[in-house]
Protein backbone atom coordinates (compact mmCIF):
# COMPACT_ATOMS: atom_id res chain seq x y z
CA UNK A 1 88.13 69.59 -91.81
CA UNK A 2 91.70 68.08 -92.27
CA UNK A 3 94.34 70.28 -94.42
CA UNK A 4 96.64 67.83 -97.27
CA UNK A 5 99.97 67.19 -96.10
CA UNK A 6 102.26 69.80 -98.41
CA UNK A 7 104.43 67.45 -101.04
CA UNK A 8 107.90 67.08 -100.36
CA UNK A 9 108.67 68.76 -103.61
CA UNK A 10 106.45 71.69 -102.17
CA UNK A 11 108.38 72.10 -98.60
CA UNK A 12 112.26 71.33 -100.54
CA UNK A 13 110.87 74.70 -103.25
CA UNK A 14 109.74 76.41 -100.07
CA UNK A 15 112.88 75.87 -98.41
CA UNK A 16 115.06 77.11 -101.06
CA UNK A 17 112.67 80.37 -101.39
CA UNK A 18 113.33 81.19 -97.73
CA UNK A 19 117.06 80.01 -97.69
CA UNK A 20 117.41 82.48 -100.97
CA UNK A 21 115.89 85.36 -99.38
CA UNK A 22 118.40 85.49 -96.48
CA UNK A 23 121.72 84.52 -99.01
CA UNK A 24 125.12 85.36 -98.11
CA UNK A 25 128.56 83.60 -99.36
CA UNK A 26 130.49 82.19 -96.96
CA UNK A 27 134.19 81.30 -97.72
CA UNK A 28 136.56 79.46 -95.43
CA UNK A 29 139.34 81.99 -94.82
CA UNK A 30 142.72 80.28 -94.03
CA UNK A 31 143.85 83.59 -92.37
CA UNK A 32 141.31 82.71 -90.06
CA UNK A 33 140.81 79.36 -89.92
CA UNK A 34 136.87 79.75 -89.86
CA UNK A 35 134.14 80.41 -92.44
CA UNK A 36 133.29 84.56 -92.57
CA UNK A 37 130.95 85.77 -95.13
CA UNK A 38 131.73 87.36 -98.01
CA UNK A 39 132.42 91.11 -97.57
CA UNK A 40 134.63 92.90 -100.41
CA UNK A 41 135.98 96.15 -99.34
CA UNK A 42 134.33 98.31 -102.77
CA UNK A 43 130.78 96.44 -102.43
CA UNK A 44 130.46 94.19 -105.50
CA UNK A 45 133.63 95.05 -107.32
CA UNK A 46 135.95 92.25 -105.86
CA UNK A 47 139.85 92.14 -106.64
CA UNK A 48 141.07 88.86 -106.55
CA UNK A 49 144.61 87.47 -106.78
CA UNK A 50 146.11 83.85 -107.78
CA UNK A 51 149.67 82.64 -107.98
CA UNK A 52 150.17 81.45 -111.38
CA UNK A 53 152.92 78.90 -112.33
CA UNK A 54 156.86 79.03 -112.73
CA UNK A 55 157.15 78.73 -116.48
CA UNK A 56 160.27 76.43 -116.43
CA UNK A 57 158.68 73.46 -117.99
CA UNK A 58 154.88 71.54 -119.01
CA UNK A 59 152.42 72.48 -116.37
CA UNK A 60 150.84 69.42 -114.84
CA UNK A 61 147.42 68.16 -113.38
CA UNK A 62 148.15 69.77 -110.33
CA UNK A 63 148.51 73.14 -111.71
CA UNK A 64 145.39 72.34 -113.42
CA UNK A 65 143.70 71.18 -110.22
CA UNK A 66 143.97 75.02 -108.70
CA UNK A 67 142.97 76.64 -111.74
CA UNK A 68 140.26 74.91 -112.57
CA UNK A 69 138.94 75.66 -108.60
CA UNK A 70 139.45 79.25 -108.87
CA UNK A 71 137.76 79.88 -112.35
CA UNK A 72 135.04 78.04 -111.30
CA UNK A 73 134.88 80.66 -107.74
CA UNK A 74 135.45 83.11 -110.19
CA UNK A 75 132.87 82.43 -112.17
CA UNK A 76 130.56 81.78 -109.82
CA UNK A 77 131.19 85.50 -108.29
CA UNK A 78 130.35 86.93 -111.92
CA UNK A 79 127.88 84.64 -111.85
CA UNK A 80 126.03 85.95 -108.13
CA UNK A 81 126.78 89.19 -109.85
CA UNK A 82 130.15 90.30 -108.57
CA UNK A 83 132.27 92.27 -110.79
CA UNK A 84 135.81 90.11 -110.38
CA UNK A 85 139.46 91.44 -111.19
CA UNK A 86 141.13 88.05 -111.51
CA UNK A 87 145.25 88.74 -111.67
CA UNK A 88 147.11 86.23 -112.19
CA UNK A 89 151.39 86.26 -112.21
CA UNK A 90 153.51 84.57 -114.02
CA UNK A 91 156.64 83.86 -112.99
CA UNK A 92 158.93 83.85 -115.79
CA UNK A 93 162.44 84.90 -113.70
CA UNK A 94 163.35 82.30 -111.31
CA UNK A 95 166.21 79.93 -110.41
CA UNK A 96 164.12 77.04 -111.85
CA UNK A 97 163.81 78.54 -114.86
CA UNK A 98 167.84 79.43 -115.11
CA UNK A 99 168.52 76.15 -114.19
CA UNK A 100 166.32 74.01 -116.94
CA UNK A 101 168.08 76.59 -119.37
CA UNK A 102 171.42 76.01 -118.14
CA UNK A 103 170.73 72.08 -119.03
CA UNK A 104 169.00 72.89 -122.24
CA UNK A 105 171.41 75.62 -123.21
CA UNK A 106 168.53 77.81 -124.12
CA UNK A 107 167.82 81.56 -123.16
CA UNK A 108 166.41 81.38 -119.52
CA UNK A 109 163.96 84.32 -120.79
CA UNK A 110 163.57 82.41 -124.12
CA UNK A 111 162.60 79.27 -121.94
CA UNK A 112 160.02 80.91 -120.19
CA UNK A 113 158.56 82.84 -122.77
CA UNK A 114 158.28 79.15 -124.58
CA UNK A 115 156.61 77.60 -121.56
CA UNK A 116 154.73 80.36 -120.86
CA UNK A 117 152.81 80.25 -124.09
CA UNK A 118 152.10 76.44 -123.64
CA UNK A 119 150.28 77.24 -120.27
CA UNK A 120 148.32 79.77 -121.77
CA UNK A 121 147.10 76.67 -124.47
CA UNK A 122 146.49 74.63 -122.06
CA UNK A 123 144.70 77.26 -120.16
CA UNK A 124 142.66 77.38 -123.25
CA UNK A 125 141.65 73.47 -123.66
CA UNK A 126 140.67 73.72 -119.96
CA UNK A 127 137.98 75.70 -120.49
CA UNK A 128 140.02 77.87 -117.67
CA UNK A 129 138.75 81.75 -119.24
CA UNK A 130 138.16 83.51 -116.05
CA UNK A 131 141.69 85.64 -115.67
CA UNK A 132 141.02 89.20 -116.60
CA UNK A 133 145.01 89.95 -116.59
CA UNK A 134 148.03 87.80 -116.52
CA UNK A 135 151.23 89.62 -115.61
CA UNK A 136 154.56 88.66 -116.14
CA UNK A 137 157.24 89.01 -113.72
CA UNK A 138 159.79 90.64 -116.19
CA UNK A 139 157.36 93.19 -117.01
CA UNK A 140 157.43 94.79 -113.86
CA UNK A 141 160.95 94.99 -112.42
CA UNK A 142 160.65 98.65 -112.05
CA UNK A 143 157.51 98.07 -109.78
CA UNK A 144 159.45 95.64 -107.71
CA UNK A 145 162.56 97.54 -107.49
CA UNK A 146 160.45 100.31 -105.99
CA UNK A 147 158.97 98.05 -103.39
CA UNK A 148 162.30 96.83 -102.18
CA UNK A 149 163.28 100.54 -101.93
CA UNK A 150 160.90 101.37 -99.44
CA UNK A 151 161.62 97.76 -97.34
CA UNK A 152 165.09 99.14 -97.41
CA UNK A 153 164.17 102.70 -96.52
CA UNK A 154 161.87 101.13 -93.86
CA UNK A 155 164.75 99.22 -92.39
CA UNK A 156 162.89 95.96 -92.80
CA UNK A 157 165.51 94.90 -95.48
CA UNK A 158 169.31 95.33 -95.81
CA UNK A 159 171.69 95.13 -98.62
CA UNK A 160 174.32 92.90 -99.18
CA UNK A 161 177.10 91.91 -101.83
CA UNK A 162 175.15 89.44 -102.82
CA UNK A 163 171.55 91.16 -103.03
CA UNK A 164 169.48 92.76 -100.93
CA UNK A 165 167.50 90.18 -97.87
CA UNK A 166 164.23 91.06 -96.06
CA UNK A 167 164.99 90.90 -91.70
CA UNK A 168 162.32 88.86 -90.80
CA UNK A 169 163.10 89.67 -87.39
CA UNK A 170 161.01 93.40 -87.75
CA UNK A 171 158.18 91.15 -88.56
CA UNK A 172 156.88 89.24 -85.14
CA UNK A 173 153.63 88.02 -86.98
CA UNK A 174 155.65 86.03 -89.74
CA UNK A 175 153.74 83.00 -89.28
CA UNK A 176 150.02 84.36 -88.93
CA UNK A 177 148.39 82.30 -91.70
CA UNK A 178 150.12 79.07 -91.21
CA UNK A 179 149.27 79.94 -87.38
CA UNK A 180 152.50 78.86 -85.90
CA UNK A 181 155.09 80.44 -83.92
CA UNK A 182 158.05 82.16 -85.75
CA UNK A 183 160.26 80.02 -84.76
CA UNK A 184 158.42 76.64 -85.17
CA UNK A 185 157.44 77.52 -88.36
CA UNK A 186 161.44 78.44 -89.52
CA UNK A 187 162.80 75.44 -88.57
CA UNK A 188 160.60 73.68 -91.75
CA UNK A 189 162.15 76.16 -93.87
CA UNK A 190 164.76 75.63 -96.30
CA UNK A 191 168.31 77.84 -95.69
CA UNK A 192 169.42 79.74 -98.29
CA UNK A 193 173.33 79.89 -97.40
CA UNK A 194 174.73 83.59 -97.81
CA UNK A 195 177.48 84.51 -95.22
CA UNK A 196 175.92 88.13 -95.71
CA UNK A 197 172.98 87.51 -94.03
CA UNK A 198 172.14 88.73 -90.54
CA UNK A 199 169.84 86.17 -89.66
CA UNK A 200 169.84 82.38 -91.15
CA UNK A 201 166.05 82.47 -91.72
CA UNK A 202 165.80 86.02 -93.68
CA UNK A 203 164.85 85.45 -98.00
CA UNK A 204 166.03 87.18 -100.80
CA UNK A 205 164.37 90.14 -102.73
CA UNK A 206 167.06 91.03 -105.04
CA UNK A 207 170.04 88.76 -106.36
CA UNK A 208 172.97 89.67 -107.01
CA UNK A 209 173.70 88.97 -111.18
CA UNK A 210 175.74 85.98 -111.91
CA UNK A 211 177.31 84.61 -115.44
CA UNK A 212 174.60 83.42 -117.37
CA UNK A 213 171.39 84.97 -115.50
CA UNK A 214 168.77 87.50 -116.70
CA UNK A 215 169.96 90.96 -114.66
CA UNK A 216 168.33 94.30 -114.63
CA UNK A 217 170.22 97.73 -113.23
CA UNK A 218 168.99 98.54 -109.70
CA UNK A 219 170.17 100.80 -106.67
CA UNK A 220 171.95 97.57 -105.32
CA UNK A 221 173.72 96.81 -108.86
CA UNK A 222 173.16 94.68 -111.27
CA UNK A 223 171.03 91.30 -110.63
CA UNK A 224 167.75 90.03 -110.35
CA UNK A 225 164.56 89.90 -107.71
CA UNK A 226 163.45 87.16 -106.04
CA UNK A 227 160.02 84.96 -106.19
CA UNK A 228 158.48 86.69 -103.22
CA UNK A 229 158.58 89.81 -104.17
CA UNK A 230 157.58 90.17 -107.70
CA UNK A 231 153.87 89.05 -106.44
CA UNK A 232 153.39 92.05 -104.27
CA UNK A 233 154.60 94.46 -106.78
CA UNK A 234 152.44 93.00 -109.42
CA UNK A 235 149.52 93.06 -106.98
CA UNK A 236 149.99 96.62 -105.27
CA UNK A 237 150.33 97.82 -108.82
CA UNK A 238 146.82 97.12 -110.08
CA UNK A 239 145.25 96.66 -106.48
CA UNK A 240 147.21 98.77 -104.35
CA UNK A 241 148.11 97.87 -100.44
CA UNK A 242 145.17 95.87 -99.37
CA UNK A 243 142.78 93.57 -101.82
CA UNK A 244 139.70 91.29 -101.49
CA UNK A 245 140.73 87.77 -102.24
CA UNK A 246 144.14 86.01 -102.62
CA UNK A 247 144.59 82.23 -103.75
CA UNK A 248 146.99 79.37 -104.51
CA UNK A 249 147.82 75.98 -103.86
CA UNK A 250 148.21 75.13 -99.90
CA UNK A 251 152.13 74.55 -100.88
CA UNK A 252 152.35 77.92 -101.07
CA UNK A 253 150.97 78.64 -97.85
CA UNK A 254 154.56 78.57 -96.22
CA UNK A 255 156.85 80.17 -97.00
CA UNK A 256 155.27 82.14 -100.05
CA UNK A 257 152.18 83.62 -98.88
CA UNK A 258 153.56 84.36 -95.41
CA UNK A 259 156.57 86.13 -97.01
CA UNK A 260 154.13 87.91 -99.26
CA UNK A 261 152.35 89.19 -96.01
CA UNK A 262 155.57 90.38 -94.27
CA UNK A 263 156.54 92.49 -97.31
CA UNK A 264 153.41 94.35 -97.99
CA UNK A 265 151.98 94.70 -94.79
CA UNK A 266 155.77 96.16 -94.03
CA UNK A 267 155.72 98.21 -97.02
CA UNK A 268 152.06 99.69 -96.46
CA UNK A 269 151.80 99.61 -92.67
CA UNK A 270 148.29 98.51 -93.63
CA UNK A 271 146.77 95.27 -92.33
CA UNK A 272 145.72 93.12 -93.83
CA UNK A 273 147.25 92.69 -97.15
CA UNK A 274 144.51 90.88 -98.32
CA UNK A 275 141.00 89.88 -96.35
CA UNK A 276 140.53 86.12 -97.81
CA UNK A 277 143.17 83.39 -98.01
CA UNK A 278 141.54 80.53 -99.99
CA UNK A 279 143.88 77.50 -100.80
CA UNK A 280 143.19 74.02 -102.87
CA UNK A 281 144.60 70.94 -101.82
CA UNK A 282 147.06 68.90 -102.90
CA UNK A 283 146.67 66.25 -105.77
CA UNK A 284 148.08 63.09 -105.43
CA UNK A 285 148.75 60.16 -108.30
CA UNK A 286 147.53 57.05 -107.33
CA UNK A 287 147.86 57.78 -103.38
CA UNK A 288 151.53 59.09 -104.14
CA UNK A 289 153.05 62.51 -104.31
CA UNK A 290 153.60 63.18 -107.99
CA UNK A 291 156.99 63.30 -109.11
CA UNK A 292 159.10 62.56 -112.17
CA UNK A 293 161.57 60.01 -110.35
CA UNK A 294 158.10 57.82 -109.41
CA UNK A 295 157.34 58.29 -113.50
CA UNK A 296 154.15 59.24 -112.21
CA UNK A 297 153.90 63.09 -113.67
CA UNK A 298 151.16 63.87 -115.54
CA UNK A 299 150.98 66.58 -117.39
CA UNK A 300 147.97 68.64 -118.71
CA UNK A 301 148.96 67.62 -122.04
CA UNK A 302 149.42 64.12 -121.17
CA UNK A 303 146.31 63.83 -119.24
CA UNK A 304 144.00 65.50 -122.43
CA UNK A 305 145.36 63.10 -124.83
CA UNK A 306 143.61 60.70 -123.03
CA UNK A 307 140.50 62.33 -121.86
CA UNK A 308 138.40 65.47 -122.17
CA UNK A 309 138.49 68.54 -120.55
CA UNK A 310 135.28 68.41 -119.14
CA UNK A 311 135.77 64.78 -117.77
CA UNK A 312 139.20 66.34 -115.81
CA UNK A 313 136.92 69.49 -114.50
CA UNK A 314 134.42 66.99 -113.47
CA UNK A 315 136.85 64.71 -111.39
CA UNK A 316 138.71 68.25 -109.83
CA UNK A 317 134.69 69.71 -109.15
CA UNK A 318 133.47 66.36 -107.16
CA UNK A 319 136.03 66.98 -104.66
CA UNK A 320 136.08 70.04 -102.39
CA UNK A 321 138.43 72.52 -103.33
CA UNK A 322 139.95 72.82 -100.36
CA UNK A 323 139.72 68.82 -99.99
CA UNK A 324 143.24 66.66 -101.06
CA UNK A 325 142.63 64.88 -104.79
CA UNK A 326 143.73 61.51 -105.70
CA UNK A 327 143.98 61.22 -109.59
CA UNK A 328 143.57 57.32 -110.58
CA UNK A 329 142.30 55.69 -114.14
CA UNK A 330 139.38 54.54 -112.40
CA UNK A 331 138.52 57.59 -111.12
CA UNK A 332 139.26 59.48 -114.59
CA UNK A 333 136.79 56.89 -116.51
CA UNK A 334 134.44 57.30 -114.12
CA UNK A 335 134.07 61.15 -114.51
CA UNK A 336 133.88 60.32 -118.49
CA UNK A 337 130.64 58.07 -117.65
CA UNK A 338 129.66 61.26 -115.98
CA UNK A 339 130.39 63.53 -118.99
CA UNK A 340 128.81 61.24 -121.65
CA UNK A 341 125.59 61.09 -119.11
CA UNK A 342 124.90 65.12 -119.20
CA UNK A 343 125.74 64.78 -122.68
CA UNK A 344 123.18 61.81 -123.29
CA UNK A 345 120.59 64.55 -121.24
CA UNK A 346 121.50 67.50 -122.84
CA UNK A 347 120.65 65.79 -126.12
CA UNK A 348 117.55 64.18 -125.38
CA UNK A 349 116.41 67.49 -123.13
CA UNK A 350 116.97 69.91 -126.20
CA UNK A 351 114.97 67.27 -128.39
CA UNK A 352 112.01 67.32 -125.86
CA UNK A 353 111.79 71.12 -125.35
CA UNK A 354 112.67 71.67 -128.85
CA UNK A 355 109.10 73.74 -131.05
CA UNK A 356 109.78 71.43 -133.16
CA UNK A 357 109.07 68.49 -131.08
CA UNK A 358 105.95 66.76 -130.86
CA UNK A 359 104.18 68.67 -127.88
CA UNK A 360 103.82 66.48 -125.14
CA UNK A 361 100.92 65.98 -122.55
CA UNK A 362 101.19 68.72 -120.02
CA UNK A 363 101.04 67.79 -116.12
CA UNK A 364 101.16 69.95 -113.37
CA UNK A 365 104.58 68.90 -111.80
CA UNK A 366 106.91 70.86 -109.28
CA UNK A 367 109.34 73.46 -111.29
CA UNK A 368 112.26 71.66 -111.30
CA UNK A 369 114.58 74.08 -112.95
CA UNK A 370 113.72 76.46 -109.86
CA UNK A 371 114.66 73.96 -107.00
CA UNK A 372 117.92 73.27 -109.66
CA UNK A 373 119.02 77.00 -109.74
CA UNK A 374 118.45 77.28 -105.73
CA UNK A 375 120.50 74.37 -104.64
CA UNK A 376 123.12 75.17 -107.18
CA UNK A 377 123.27 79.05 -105.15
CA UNK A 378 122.77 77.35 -101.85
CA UNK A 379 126.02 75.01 -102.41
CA UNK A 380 127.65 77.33 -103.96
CA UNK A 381 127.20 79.88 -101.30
CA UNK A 382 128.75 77.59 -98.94
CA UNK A 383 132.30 78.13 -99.61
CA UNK A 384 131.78 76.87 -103.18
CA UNK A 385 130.52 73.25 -102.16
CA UNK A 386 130.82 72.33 -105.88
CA UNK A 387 130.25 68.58 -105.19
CA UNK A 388 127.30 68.95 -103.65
CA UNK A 389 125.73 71.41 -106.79
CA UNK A 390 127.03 68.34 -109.00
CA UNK A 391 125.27 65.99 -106.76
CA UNK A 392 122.09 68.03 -107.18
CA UNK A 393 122.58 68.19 -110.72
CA UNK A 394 122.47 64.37 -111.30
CA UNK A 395 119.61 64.18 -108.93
CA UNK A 396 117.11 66.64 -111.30
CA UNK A 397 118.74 64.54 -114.55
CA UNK A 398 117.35 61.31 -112.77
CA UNK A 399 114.16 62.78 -111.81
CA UNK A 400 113.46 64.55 -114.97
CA UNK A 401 114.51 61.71 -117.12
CA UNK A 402 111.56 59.84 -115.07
CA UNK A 403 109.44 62.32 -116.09
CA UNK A 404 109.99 62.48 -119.93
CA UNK A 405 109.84 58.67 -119.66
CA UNK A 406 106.09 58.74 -119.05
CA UNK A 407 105.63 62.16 -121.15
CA UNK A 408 104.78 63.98 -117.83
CA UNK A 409 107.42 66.86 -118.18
CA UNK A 410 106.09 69.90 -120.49
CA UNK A 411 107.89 71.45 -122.94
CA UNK A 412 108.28 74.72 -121.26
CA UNK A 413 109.11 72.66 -118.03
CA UNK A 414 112.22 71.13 -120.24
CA UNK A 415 112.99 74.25 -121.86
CA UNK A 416 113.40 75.66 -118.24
CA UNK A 417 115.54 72.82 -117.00
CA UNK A 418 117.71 73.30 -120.09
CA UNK A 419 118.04 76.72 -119.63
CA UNK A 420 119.38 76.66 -116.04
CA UNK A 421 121.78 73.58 -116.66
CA UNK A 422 123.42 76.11 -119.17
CA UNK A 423 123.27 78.71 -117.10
CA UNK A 424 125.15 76.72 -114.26
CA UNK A 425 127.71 74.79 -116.66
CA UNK A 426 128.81 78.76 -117.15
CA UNK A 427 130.13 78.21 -113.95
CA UNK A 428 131.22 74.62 -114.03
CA UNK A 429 132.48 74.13 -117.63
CA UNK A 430 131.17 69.98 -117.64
CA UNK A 431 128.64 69.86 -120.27
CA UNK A 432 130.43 68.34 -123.73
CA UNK A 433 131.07 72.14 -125.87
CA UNK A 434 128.77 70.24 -128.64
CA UNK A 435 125.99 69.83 -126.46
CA UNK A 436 125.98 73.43 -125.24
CA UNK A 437 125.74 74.94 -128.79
CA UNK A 438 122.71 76.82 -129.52
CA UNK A 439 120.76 75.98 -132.45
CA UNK A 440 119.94 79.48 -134.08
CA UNK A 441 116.57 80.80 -134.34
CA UNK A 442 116.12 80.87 -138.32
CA UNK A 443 117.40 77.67 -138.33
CA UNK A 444 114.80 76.42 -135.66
CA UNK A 445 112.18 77.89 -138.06
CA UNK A 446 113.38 76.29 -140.92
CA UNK A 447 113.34 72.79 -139.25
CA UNK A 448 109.88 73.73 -137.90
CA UNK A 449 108.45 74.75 -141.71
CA UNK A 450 109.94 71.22 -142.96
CA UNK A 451 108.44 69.98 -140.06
CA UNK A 452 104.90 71.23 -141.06
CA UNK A 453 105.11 70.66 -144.77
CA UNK A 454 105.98 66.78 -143.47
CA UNK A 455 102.24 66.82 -141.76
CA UNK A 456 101.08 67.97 -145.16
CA UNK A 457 102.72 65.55 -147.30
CA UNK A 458 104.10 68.28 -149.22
CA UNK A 459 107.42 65.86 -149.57
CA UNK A 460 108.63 68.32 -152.55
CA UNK A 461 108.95 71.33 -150.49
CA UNK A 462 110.08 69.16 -147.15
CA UNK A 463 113.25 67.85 -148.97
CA UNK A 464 114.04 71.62 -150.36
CA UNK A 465 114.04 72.71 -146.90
CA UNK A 466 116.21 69.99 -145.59
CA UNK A 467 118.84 70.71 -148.58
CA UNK A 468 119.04 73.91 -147.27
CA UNK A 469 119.52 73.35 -143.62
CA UNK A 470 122.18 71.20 -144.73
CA UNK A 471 124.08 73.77 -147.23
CA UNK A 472 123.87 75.69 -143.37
CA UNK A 473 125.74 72.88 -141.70
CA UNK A 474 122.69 71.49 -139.99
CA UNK A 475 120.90 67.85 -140.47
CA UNK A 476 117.83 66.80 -139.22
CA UNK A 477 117.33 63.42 -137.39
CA UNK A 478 113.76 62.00 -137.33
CA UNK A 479 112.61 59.79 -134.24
CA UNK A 480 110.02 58.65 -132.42
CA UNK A 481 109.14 61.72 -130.44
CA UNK A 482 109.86 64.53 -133.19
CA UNK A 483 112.68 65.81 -135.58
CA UNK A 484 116.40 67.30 -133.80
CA UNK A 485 118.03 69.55 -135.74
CA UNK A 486 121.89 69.23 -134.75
CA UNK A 487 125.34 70.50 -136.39
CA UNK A 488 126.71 68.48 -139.07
């Protein structure tokens, strides 16, 4: 007796059933410099922490390249059923911002309240909806000035006539998550020149007030705090001392994060501040650092007058988050092609598994939308391998697309696959918003009853019901294999 070779179909479902019963998420920790899986401290509530821009002017596509990584890891935790606490700062008191208002001879606050606003928008046409909070800088000066108190009190920071400067001598690890030495990694820093300060290398936590500059009262007088700080007071107010999951651009790496480290692990005598470090890489324009003097900045503005949002979340979701990005045209039109492909799918998918669709002939094939849903986890688990879920995705389009061509796919089978490619753009935010509308039930009914009175040749009481699907802002579109019903 000789047993049938399984189907490759067969083994690739029965891999992804065993792979799923043993699933973890994995996340590359830069703290570590090694994947770890993913173990919040409060079991599946998961605070999580991202450095959100200096309001001082338009953001640009890099900005837009981190935060379209971490809502899509957000997501993806509220998707494997994590309950996520996304904070986000803004920083809306720096010298960037007092500078750009010195030229403009605005308000600094004014400035940033202005720019501030514009982010949020473009947060908005990004599809970017993941932050639970964003907090704003000069909404929490008492929280910072208390933080500073206790560096002061703990004598890892000393005041001076011109503010008050963290020693980062009392902190020997300063340099843990870039893993260098102390003093390698200070001699890449830039010196801020005080003749107050004890060491060359220490950073500012409160500044002194100057003509012209936002100031609050304080112990040390009047003045202003630094960029450091105000993250860990924003963070230790809604997380306390130690938190799950903190994120940012790798420029931030040095000296930001590592500063943020060395103040809360010296305020809390807790380690570590937070578990996970995850950081994005850096976007590049055309193979070049983006700057204004190359007249290659681009921002988020710029780049959607050109091209949707999904097209720009497809180009940042086909590279690694962690991996460098280099934005070009080509590159750009090429994610559109994308776009207007799970578009063209969506459509003709919805038509196919639509009850008002001609029912086709049913075949016993593999359940796609199954293998679909498992690779998507199984990437995804994998320190949120988004390009290869997007690969996967085009793969099942092609394959089902084969199917549908010879009428082989059922209706429930297509209805499946549509279901879980919504289900995953959740996560991903690709699929055109038109596309992803839902058609509502009494309106499905409605095309369905036209659809009937059609057979009959009842052409009276077919037209009545098209009138009033479109008095409800829907038209129906007759082809070859059944009526769609779409928005008008």
């Amino acid at each position: 007796m000789f047993l049938r070779r399984p189907s490759e179909d067969f083994l690739l479902l029965l891999e992804c059933f065993l792979w799923y019963k043993k699933r973890m998420i994995r996340i590359y920790n830069t703290l570590t410099n090694k994947k770890e899986d993913f173990e919040p401290a409060n079991g599946k509530r998961v605070n999580f922490f991202v450095c959100g821009p200096t309001v001082y002017d338009s953001s640009h596509i890099g900005h837009a390249r981190t935060y379209i990584s971490f809502d899509v890891i957000v997501k993806y935790l509220r998707y494997a059923g994590y309950e996520v606490f996304y904070l986000q700062n803004i920083t809306d008191v720096d010298d960037k911002i007092i500078a750009r208002a010195h030229e403009t001879e605005e308000d600094p606050l004014f400035l940033s309240r202005h720019f501030a606003k514009e982010y949020f928008e473009d947060m908005q046409e990004l599809k970017i909806t993941s932050p639970s909070k964003y907090a704003s800088a000069s909404e929490f000066i008492p929280q910072i000035i208390k933080q500073i108190e206790t560096l002061v009190k703990k004598g890892v920071a000393y005041s001076t006539p011109s503010g008050v400067y963290y020693d980062i001598t009392k902190f020997p690890e300063y340099g843990k998550l870039s893993h260098q030495n102390q003093s390698t990694l200070l001699k890449a820093v830039r010196i801020e020149e005080d003749p107050n300060k004890q060491n060359d290398f220490d950073f500012v936590l409160w500044k002194a007030k100057k003509p012209g500059e936002p100031f609050w009262q304080s112990p040390w007088g009047e003045g202003r705090p630094g960029w450091h700080i105000e993250d860990t007071a924003i963070s230790e107010y809604f997380f306390g001392p130690q938190y799950d999951v903190h994120g940012g651009g790798i420029d931030l790496k040095f000296p930001h994060h590592e500063s943020e480290i060395a103040q809360q692990e010296a305020a809390s005598d807790k380690v570590p501040f937070v578990k996970y470090w995850l950081h994005t890489g850096h976007l590049q324009v055309e193979k070049q650092k983006m700057s204004k003097s190359l007249k290659n900045f681009i921002t988020i503005r710029d780049i959607l007058k050109k091209h949707s949002s999904e097209a720009f979340r497809l180009l940042v979701l086909q590279n690694h988050y962690r991996s460098p990005i280099n934005f070009a045209e080509a590159g750009i039109a090429a994610s559109e092609e994308g776009v207007k492909r799970l578009g063209e799918f969506m459509a003709r998918l919805q038509k196919y598994s639509d009850p008002v669709s001609r029912k086709p002939q049913s075949k016993k094939t593999i359940r796609m939308a199954d293998v679909l849903r498992e690779k998507f986890v199984q990437y995804m688990d994998d320190d949120f391998n988004a390009p290869k879920a997007i690969a996967e995705m085009f793969s099942i389009i092609k394959k089902t697309n084969a199917l549908m061509d010879k009428r082989a796919l059922t209706r429930d089978e297509a209805h499946d696959i549509l279901h879980a490619l919504k289900k995953i753009d959740s996560v991903f935010g690709i699929i055109p918003k038109a596309v992803c509308e839902e058609i509502p039930e009494e309106i499905k009914k409605l095309a369905e009853l036209r659809e009937q009175y059609r057979k009959e040749k009842r052409w009276k009481e077919a037209d009545t019901a098209r009138s009033e699907l479109l008095k409800r802002g829907f038209v129906v579109e007759d082809g070859s294999s059944g009526p769609v019903v779409k928005r008008k």
